[in-house]
Each structure stands twice: as C-alpha cells, then as structure tokens.
C-alpha atoms as a PDB file:
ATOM      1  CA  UNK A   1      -0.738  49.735  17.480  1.00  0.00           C
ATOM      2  CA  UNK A   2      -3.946  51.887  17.847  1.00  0.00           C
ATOM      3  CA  UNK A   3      -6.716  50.921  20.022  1.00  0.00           C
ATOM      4  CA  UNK A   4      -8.886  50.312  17.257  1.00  0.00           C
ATOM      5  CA  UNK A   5      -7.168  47.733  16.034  1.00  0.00           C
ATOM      6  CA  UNK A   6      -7.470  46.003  19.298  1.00  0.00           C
ATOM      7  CA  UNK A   7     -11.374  47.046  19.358  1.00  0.00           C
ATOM      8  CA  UNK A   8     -11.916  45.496  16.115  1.00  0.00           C
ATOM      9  CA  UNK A   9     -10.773  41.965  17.445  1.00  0.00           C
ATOM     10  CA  UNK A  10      -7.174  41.363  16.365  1.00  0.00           C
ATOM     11  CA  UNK A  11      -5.092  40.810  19.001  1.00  0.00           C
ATOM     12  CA  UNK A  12      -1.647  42.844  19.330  1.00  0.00           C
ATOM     13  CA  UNK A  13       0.193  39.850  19.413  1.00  0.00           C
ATOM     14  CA  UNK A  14      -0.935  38.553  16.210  1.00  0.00           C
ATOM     15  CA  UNK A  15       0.009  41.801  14.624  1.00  0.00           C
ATOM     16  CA  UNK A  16       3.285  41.484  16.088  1.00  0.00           C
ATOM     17  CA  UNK A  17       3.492  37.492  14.921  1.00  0.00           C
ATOM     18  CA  UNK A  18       2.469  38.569  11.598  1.00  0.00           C
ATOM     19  CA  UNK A  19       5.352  41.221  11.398  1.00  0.00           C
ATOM     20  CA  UNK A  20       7.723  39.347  13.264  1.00  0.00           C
ATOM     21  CA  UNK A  21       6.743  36.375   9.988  1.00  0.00           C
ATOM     22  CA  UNK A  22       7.243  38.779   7.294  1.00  0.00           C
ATOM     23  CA  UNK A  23      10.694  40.045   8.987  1.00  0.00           C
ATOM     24  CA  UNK A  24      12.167  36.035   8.767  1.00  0.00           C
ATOM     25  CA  UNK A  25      10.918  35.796   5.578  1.00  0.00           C
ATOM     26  CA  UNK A  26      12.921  38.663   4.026  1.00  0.00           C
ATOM     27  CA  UNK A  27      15.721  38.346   5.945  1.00  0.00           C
ATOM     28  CA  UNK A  28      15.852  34.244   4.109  1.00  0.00           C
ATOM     29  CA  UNK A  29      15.296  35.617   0.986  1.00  0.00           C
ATOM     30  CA  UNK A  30      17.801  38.314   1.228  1.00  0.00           C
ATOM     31  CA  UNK A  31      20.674  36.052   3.383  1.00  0.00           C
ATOM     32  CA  UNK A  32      19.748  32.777   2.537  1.00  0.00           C
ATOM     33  CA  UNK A  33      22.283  30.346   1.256  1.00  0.00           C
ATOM     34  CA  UNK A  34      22.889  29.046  -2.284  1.00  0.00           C
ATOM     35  CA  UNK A  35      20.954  27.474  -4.361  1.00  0.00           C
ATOM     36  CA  UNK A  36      20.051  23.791  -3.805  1.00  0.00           C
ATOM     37  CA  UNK A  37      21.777  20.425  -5.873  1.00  0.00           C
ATOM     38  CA  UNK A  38      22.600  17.380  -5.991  1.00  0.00           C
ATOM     39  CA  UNK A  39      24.556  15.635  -3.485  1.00  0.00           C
ATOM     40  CA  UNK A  40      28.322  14.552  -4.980  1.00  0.00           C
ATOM     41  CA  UNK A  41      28.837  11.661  -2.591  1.00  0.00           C
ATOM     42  CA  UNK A  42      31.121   8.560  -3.514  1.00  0.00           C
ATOM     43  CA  UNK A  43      29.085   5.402  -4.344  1.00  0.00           C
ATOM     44  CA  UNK A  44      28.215   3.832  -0.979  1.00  0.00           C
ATOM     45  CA  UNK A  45      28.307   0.318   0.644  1.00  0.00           C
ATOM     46  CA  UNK A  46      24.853  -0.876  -0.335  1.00  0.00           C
ATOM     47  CA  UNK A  47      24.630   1.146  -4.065  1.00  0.00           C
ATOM     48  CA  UNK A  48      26.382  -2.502  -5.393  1.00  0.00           C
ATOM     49  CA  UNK A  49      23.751  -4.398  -3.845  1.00  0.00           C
ATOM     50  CA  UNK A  50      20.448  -2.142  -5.018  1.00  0.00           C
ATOM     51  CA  UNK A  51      22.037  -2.250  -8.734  1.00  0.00           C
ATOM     52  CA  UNK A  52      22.036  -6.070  -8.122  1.00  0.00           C
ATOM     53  CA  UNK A  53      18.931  -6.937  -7.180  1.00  0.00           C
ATOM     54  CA  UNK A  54      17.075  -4.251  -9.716  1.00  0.00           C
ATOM     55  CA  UNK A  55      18.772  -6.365 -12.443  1.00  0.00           C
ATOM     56  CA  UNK A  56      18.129  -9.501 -10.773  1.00  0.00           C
ATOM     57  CA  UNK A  57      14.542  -8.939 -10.390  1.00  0.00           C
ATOM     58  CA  UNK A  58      14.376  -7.127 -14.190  1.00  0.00           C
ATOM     59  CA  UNK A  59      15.726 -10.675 -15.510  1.00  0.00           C
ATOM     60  CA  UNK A  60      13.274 -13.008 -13.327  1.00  0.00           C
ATOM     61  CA  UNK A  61      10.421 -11.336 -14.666  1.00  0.00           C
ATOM     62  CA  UNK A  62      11.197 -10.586 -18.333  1.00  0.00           C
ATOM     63  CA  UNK A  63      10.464 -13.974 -19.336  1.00  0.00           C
ATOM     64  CA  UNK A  64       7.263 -13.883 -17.546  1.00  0.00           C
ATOM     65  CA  UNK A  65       5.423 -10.680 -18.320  1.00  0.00           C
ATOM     66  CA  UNK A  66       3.949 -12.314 -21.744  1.00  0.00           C
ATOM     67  CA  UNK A  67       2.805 -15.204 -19.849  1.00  0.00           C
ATOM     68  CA  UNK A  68       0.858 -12.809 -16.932  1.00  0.00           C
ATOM     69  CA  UNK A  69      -0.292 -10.364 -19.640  1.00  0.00           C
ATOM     70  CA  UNK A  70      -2.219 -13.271 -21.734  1.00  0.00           C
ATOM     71  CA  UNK A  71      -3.506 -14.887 -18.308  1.00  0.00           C
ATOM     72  CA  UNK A  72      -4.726 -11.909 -17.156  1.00  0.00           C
ATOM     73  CA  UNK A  73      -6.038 -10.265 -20.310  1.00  0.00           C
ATOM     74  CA  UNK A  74      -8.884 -12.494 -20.715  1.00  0.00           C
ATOM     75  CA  UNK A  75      -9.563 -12.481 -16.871  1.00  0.00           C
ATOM     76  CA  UNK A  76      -9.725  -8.955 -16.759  1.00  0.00           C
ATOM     77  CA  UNK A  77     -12.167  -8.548 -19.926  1.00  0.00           C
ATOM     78  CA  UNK A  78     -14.333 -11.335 -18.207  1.00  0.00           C
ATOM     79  CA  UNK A  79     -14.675  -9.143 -15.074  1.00  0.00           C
ATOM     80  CA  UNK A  80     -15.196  -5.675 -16.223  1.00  0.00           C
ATOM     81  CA  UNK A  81     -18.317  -6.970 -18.919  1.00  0.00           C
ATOM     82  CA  UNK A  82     -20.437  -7.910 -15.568  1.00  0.00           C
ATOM     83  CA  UNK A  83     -19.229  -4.722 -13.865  1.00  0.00           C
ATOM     84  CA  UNK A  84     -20.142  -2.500 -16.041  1.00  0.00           C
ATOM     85  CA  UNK A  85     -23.628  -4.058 -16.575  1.00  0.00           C
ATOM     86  CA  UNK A  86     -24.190  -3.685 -12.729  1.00  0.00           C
ATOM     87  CA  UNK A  87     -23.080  -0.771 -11.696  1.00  0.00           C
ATOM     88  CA  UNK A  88     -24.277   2.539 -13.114  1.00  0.00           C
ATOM     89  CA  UNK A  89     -21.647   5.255 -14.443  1.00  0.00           C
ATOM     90  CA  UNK A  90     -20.980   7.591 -12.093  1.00  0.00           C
ATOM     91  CA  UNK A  91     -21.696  10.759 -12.960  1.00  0.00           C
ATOM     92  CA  UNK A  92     -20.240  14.143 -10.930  1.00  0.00           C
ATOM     93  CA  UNK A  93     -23.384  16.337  -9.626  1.00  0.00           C
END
C-alpha cells in the first residue's frame, strides 16, 4: 500500500477487504465441494397426504371448470369493452 492510494481516497482497509474477498473466492472455487443434486430421501410422513389432497382437489374442480369458464367468459368480455373505452393505452415515454 502506497500513500497515494490512501491520498486518492480509498481506504487501506477496503483494499485489504477487497483482497481478503478475492482470496475466499478462489480458495471456494478451487476447494469447494461437489457439485449440487437432488436430495435421495425416503418418502416422508406427510408426502401420502399432499398426493391426496392434489388429487382430491384436481377431481372437485374438473367438473366445474366448464361451468366457471362460460360464467365468466361473458363477464369478462362485458368488463374489458367499457375499460378499454375509458382508459387510454398506455404508452412507454
């Protein structure tokens, strides 16, 4: 470390910090572990219950998701007319 350096307005410790940064850095790169994957676990105690109630809820609203869709369909088309009407398009300056 020069006294420049010091003059210009960087402090000595940053200098240091910044070294000191660089120094961790390669040493993870160069000694880090292996590579990451996927954990090989055994199913566990609640894996039964999140399969059930994704099916569960999959089943209660098959039969429904024609009925919503034509419900809202029309509601949607009713709103968006007036909407567009009022407010002007947006336009990026």
């Amino acid at each position: 470390m020069d006294v420049r350096a010091t003059r210009r307005g960087v402090p000595a410790a940053v200098l240091w910090g910044g070294i000191g940064v660089l120094a961790w850095a390669t040493l993870t790169v160069l000694l880090g572990g292996g590579s990451a994957h996927a954990d090989d676990q055994d199913d566990g105690p609640l894996d039964g219950l999140t399969s059930l109630v994704s099916e569960t809820v999959s089943a209660v609203t098959a039969p429904v998701t024609p009925v919503v869709t034509q419900v809202v369909a029309p509601v949607v088309t009713q709103v968006v007319a007036p909407v567009q009407r009022t407010v002007p398009r947006w336009s990026p300056r």
